[in-house]
PDB file of N, CA and C in Angstrom:
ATOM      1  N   UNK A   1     -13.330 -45.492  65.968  1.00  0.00           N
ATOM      2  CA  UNK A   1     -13.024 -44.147  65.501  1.00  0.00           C
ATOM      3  C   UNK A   1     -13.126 -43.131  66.649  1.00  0.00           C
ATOM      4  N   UNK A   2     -14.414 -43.441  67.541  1.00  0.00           N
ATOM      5  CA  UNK A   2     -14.215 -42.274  68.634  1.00  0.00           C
ATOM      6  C   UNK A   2     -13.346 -42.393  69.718  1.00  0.00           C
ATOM      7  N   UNK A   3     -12.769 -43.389  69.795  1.00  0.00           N
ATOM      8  CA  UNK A   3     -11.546 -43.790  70.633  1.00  0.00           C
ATOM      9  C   UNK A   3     -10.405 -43.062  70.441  1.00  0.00           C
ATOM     10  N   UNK A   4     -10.035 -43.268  68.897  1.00  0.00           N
ATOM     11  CA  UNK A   4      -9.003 -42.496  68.263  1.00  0.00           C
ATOM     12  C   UNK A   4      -8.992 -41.021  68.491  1.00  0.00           C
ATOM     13  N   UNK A   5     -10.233 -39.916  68.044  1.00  0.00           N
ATOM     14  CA  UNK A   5     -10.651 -39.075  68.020  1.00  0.00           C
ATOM     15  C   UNK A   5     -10.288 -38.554  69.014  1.00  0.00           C
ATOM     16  N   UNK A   6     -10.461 -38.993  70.462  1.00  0.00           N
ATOM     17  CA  UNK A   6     -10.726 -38.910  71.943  1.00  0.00           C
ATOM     18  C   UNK A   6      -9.222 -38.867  72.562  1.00  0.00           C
ATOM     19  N   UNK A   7      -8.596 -39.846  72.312  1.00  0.00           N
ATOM     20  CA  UNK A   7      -6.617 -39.647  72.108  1.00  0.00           C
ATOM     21  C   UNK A   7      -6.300 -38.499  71.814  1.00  0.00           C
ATOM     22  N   UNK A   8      -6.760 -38.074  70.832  1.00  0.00           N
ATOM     23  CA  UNK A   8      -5.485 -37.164  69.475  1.00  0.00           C
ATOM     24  C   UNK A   8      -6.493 -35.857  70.674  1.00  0.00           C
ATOM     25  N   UNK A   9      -7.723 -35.854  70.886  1.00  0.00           N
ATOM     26  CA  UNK A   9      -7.604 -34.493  71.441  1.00  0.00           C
ATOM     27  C   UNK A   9      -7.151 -34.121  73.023  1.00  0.00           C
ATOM     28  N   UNK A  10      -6.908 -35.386  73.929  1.00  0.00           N
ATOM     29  CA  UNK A  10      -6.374 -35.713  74.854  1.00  0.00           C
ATOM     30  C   UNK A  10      -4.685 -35.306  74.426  1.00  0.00           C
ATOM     31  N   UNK A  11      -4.304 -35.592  73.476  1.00  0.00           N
ATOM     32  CA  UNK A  11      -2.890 -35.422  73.307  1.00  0.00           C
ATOM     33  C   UNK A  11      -2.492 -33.806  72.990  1.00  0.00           C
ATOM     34  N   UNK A  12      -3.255 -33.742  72.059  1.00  0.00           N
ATOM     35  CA  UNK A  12      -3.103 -32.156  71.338  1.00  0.00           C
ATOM     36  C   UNK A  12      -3.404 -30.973  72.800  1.00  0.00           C
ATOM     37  N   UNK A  13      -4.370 -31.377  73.256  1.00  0.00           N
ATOM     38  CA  UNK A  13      -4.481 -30.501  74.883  1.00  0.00           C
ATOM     39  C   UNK A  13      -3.240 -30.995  75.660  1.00  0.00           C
ATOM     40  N   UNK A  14      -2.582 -31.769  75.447  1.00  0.00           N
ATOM     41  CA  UNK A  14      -1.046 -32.312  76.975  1.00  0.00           C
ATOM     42  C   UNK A  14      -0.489 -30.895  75.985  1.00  0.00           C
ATOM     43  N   UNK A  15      -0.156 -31.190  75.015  1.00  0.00           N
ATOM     44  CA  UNK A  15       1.258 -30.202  74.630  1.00  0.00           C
ATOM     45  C   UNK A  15       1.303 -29.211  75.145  1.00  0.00           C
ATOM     46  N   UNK A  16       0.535 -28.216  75.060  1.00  0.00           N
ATOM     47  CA  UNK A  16       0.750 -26.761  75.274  1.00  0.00           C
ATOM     48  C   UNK A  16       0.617 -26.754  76.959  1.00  0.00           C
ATOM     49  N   UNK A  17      -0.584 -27.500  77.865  1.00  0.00           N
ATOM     50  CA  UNK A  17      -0.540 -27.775  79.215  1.00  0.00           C
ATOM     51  C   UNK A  17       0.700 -28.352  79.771  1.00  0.00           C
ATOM     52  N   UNK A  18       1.268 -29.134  79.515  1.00  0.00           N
ATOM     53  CA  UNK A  18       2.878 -29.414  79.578  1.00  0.00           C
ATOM     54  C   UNK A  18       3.714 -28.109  79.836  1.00  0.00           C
ATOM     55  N   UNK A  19       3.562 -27.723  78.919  1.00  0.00           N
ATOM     56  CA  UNK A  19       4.598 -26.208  78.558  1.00  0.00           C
ATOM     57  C   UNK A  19       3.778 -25.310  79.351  1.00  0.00           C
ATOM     58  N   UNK A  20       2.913 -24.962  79.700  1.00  0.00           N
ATOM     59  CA  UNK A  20       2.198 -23.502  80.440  1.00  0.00           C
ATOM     60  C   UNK A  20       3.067 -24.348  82.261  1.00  0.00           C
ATOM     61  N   UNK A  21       2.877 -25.773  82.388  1.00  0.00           N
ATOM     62  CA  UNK A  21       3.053 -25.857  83.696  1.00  0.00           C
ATOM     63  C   UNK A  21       4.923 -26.178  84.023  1.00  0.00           C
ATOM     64  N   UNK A  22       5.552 -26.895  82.691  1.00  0.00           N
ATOM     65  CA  UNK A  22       6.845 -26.194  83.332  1.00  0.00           C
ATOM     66  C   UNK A  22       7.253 -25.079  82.943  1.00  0.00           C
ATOM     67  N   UNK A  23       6.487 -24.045  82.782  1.00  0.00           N
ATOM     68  CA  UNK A  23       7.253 -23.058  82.365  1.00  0.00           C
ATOM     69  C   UNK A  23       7.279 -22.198  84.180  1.00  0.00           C
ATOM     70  N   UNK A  24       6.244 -23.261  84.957  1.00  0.00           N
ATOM     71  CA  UNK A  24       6.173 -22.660  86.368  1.00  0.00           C
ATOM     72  C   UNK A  24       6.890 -23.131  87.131  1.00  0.00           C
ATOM     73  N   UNK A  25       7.761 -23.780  86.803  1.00  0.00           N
ATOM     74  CA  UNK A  25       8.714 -24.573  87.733  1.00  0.00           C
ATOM     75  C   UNK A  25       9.986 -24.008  88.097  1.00  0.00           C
ATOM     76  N   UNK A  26      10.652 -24.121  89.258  1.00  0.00           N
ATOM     77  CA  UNK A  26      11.842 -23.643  89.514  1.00  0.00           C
ATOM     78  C   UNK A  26      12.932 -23.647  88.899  1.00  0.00           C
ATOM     79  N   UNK A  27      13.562 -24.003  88.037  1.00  0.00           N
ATOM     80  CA  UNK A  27      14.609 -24.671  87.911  1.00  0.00           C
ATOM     81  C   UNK A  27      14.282 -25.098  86.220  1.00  0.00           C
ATOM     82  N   UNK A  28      15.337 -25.151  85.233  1.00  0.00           N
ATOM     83  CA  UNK A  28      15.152 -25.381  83.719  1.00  0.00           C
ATOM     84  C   UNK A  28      15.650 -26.945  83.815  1.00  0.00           C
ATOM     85  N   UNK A  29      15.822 -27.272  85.056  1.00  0.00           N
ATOM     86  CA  UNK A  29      15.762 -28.944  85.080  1.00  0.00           C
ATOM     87  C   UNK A  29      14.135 -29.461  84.690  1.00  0.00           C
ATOM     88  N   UNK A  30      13.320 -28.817  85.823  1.00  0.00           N
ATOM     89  CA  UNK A  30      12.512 -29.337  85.771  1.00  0.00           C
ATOM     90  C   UNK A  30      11.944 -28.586  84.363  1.00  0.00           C
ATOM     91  N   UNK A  31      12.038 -27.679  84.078  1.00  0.00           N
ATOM     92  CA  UNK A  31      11.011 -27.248  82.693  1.00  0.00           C
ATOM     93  C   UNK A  31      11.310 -28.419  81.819  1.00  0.00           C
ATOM     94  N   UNK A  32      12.692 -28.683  81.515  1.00  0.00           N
ATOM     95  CA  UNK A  32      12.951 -29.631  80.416  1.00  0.00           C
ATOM     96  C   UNK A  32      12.135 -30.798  80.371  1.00  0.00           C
ATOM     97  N   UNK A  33      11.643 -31.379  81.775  1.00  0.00           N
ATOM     98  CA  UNK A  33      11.526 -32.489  81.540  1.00  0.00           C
ATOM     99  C   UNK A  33       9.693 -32.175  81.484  1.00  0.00           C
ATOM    100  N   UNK A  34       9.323 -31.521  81.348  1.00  0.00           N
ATOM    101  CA  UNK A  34       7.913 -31.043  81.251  1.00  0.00           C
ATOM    102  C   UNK A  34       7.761 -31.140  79.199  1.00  0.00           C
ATOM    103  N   UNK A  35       8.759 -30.158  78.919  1.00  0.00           N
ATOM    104  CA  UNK A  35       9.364 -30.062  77.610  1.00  0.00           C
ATOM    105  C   UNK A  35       8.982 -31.158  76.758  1.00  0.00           C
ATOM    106  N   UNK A  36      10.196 -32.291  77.623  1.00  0.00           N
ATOM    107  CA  UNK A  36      10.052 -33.778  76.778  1.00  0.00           C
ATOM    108  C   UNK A  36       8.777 -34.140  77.383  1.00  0.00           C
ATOM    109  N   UNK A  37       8.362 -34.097  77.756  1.00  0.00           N
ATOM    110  CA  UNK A  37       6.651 -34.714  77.916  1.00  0.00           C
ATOM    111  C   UNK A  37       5.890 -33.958  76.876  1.00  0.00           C
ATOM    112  N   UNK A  38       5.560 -33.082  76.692  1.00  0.00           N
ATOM    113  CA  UNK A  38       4.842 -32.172  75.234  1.00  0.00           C
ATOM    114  C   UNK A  38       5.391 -32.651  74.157  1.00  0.00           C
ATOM    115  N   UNK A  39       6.813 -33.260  74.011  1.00  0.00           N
ATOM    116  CA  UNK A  39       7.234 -33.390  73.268  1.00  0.00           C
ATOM    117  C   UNK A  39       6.783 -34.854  72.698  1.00  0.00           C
ATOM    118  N   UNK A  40       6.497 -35.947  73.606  1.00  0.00           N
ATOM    119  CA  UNK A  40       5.805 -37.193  73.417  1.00  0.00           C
ATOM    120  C   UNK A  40       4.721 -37.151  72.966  1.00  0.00           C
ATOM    121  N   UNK A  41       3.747 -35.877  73.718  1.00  0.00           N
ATOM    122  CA  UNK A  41       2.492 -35.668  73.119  1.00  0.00           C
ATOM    123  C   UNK A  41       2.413 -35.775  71.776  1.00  0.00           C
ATOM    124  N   UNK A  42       2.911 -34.815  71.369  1.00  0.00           N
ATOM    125  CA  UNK A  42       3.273 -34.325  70.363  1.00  0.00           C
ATOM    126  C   UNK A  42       3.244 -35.451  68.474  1.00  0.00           C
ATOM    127  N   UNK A  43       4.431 -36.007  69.757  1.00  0.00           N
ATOM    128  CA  UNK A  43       4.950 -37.508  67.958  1.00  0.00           C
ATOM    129  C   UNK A  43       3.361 -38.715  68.667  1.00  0.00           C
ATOM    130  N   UNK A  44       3.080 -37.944  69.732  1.00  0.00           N
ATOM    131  CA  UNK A  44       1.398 -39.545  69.854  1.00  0.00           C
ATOM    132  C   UNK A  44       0.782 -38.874  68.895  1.00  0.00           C
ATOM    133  N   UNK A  45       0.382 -37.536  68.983  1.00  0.00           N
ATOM    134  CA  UNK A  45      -0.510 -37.058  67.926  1.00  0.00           C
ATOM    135  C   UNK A  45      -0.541 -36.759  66.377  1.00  0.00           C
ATOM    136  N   UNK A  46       0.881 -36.744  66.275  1.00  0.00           N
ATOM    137  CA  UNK A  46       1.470 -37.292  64.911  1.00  0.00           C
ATOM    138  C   UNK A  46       1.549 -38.571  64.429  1.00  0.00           C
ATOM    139  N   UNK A  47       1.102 -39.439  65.540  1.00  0.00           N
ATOM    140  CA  UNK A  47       0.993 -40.772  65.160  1.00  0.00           C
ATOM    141  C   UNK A  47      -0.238 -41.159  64.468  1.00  0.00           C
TER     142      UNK A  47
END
């Protein structure tokens, strides 16, 4: 159980850190792909 626990708040902290750091990036190439990474977070922590 604390394994699990320890994931989901590891995951739930990527999303929004994802997005604060490409939102610093040059280029909406690179934001996107910051994007789809929050976005993985995201369906892990919905998992």
């Amino acid at each position: 159980m604390f394994n699990l626990t320890n994931q989901m708040n590891k995951s739930a902290v990527s999303i929004p850190s994802n997005i604060a750091e490409g939102s610093a990036k040059s280029s909406d190439k690179h934001f996107k792909v910051f994007l789809e990474t929050s976005l993985g977070s995201a369906f892990e922590w919905g998992t």
